[in-house]
C-alpha atoms as a PDB file:
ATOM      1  CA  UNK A   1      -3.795 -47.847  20.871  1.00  0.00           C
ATOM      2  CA  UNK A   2      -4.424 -44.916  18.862  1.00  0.00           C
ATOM      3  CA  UNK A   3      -4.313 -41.218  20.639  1.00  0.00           C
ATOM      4  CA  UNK A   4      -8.042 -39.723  21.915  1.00  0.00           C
ATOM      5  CA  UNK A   5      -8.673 -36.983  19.884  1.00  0.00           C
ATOM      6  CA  UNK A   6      -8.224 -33.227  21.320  1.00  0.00           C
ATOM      7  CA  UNK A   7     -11.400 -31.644  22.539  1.00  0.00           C
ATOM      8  CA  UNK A   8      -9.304 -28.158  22.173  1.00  0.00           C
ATOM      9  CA  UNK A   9      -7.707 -26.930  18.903  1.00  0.00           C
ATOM     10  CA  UNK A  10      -4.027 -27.213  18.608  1.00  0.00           C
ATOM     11  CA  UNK A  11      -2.082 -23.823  17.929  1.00  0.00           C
ATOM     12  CA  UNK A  12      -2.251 -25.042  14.441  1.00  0.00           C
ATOM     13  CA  UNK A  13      -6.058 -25.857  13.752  1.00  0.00           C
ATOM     14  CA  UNK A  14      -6.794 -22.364  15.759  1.00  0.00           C
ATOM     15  CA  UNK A  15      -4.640 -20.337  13.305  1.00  0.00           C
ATOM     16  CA  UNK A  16      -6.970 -21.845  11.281  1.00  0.00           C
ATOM     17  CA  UNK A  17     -10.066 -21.545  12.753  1.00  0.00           C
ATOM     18  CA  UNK A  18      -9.256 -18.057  12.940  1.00  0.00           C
ATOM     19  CA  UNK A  19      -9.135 -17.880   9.523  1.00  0.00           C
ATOM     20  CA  UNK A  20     -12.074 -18.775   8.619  1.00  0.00           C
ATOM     21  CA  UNK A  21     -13.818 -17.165  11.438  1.00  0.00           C
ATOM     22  CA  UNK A  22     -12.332 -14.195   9.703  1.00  0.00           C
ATOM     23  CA  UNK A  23     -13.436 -15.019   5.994  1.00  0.00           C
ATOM     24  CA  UNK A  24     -15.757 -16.997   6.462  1.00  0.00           C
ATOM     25  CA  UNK A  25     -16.366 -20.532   4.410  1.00  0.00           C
ATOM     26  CA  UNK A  26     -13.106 -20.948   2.280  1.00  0.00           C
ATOM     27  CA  UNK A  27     -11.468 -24.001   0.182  1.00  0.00           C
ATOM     28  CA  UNK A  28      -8.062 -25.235   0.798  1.00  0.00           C
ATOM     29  CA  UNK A  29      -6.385 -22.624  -1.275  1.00  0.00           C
ATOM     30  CA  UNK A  30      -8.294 -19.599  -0.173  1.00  0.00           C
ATOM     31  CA  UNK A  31      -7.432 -21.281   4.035  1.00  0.00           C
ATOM     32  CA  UNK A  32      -3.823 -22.104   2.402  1.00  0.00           C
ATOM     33  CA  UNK A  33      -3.074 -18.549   0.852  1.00  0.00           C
ATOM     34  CA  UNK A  34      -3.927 -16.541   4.249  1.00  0.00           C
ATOM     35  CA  UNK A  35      -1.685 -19.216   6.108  1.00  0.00           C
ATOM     36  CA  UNK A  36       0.969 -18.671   3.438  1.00  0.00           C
ATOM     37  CA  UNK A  37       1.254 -14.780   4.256  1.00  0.00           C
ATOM     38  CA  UNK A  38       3.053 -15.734   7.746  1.00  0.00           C
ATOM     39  CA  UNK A  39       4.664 -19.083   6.551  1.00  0.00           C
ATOM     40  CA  UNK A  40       4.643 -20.735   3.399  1.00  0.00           C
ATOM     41  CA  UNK A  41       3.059 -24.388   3.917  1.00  0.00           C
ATOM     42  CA  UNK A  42       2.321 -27.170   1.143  1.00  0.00           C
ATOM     43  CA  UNK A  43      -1.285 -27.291  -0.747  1.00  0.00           C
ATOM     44  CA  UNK A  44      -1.198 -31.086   1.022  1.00  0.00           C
ATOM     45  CA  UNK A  45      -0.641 -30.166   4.538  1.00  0.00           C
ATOM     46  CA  UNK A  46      -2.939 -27.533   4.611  1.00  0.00           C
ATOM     47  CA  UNK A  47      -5.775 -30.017   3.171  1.00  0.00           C
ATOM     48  CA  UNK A  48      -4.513 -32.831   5.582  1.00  0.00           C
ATOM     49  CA  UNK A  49      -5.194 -30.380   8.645  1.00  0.00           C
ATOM     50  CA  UNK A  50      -8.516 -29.403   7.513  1.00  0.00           C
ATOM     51  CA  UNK A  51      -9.524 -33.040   6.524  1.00  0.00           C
ATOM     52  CA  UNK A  52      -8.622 -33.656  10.616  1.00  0.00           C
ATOM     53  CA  UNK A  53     -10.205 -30.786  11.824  1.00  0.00           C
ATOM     54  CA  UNK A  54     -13.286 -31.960  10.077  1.00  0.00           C
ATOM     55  CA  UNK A  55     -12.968 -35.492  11.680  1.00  0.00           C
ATOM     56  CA  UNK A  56     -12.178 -34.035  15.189  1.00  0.00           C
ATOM     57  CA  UNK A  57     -15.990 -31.980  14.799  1.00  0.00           C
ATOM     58  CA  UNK A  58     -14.169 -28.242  14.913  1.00  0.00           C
ATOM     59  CA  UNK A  59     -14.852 -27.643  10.933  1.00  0.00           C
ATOM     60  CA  UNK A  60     -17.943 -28.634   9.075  1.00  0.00           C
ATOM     61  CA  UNK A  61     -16.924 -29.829   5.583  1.00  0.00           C
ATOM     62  CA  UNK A  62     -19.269 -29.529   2.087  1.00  0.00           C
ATOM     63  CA  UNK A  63     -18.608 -30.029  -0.996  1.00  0.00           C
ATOM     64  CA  UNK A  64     -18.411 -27.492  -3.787  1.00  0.00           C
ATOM     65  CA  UNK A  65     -18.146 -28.780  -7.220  1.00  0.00           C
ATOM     66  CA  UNK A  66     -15.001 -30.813  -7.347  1.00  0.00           C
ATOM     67  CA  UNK A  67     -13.671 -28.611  -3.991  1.00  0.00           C
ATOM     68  CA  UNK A  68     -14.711 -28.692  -0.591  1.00  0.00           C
ATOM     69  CA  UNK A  69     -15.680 -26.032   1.356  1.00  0.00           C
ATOM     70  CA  UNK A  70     -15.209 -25.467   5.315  1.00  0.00           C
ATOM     71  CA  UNK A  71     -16.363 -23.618   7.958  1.00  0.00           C
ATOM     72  CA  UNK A  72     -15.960 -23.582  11.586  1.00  0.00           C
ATOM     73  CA  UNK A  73     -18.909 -25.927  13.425  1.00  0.00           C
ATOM     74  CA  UNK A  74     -18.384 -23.171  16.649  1.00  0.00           C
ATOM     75  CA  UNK A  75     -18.275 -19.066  16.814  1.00  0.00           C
ATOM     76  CA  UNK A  76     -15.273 -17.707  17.459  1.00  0.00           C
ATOM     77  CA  UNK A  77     -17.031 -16.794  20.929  1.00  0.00           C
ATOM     78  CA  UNK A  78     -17.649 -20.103  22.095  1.00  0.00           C
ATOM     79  CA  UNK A  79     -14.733 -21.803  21.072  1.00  0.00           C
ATOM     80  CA  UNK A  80     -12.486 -19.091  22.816  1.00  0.00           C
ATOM     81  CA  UNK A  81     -14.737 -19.960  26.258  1.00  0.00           C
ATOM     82  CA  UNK A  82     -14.450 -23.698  26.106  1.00  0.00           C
ATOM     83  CA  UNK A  83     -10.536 -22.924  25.939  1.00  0.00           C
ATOM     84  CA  UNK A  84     -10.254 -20.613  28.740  1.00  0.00           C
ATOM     85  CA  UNK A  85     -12.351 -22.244  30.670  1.00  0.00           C
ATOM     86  CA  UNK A  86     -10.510 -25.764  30.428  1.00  0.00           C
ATOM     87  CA  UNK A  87      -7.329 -23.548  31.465  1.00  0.00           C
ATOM     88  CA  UNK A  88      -8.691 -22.040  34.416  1.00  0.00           C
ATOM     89  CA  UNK A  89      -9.387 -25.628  36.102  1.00  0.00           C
ATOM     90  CA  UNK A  90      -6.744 -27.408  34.560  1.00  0.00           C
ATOM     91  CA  UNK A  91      -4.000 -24.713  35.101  1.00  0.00           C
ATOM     92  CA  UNK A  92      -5.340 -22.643  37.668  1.00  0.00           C
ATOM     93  CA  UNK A  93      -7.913 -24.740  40.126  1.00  0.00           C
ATOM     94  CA  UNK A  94     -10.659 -22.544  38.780  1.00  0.00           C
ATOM     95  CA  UNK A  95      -9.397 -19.493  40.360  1.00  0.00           C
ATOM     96  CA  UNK A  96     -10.154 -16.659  38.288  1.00  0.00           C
ATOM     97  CA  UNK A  97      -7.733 -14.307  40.448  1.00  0.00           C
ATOM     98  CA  UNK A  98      -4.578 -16.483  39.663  1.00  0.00           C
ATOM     99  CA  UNK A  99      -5.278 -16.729  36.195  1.00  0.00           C
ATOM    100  CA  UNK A 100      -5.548 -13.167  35.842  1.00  0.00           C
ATOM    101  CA  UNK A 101      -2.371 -12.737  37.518  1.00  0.00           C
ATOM    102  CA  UNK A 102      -0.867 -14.531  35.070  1.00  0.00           C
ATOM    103  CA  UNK A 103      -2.252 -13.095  32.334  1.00  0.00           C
ATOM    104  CA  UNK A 104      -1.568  -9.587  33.444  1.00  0.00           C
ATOM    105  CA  UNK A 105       1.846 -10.549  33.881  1.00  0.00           C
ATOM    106  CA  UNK A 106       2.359 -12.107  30.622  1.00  0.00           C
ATOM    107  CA  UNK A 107       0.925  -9.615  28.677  1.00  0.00           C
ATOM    108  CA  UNK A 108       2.069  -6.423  30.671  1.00  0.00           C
ATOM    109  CA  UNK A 109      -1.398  -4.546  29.461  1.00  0.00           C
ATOM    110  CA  UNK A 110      -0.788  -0.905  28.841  1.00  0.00           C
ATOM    111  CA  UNK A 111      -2.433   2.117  30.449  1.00  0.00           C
ATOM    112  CA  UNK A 112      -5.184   1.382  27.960  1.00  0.00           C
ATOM    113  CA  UNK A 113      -5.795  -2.003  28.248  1.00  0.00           C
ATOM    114  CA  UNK A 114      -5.835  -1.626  32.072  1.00  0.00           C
ATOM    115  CA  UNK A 115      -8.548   1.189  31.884  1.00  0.00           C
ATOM    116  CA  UNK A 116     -10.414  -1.410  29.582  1.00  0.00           C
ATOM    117  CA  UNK A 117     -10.136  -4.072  32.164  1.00  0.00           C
ATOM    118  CA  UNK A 118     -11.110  -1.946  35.008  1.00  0.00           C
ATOM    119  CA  UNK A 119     -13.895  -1.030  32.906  1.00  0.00           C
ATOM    120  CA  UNK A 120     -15.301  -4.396  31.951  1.00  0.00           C
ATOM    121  CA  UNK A 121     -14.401  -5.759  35.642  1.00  0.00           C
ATOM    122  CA  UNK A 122     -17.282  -2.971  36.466  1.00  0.00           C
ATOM    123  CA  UNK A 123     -19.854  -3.552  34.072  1.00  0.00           C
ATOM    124  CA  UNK A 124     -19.407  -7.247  34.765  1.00  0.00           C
ATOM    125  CA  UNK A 125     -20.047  -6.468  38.606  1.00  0.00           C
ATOM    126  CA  UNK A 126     -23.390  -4.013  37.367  1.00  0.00           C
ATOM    127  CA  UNK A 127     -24.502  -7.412  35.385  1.00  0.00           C
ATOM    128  CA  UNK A 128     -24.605  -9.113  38.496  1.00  0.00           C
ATOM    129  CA  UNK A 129     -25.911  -6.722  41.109  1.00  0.00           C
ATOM    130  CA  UNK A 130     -22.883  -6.514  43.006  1.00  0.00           C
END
């Protein structure tokens, strides 16, 4: 029985994703030489996870003289959402105070960040009249 396909990127097709959500529509060589920069990978691989992004629905896929060229099918916005939010009820029962627990120990925010948090915690409690 073959394997359902992910709904959510893998760490892999989101380094991509980001990628492009960061150049915008690229080939395999233009996706393949940002990749490269972190860790080299082979022309082939690159184009195989591409070609299966564009079956799984997360990359739209046209063609561009003898090329093809992709682009994400979501915003960076929306994607990013979907993901969290399929964390916070599979992880963390949809409790937005344990998740941000975690992620506040995990990423041990500095001064900074915490002032921006406080900040966005308000204007997100002015956007809803609380």
């Amino acid at each position: 029985m073959p394997r359902p396909k992910e709904v959510q990127p893998t760490a892999a097709e989101l380094e991509v994703l980001k990628v492009l959500w960061d150049r915008g529509p690229s080939t395999v060589r233009d996706v393949m030489e940002v990749l490269n920069v972190a860790r080299p990978r082979a022309y082939t691989s690159v184009m195989s996870l591409l070609n299966v992004m564009a079956d799984k629905g997360l990359l739209v896929r046209e063609p561009q003289g003898r090329a093809f060229v992709y682009r994400p099918k979501t915003d960076r916005d929306r994607t990013l959402s979907k993901m969290v939010g399929d964390l916070l009820g599979r992880a963390f029962e949809g409790q937005a105070s344990r998740l941000v627990a975690h992620l506040l120990d995990q990423s041990q925010p500095t001064s900074e960040e915490l002032a921006e948090i406080r900040r966005l915690i308000e204007e997100y409690q002015d956007q809803r009249g609380d």
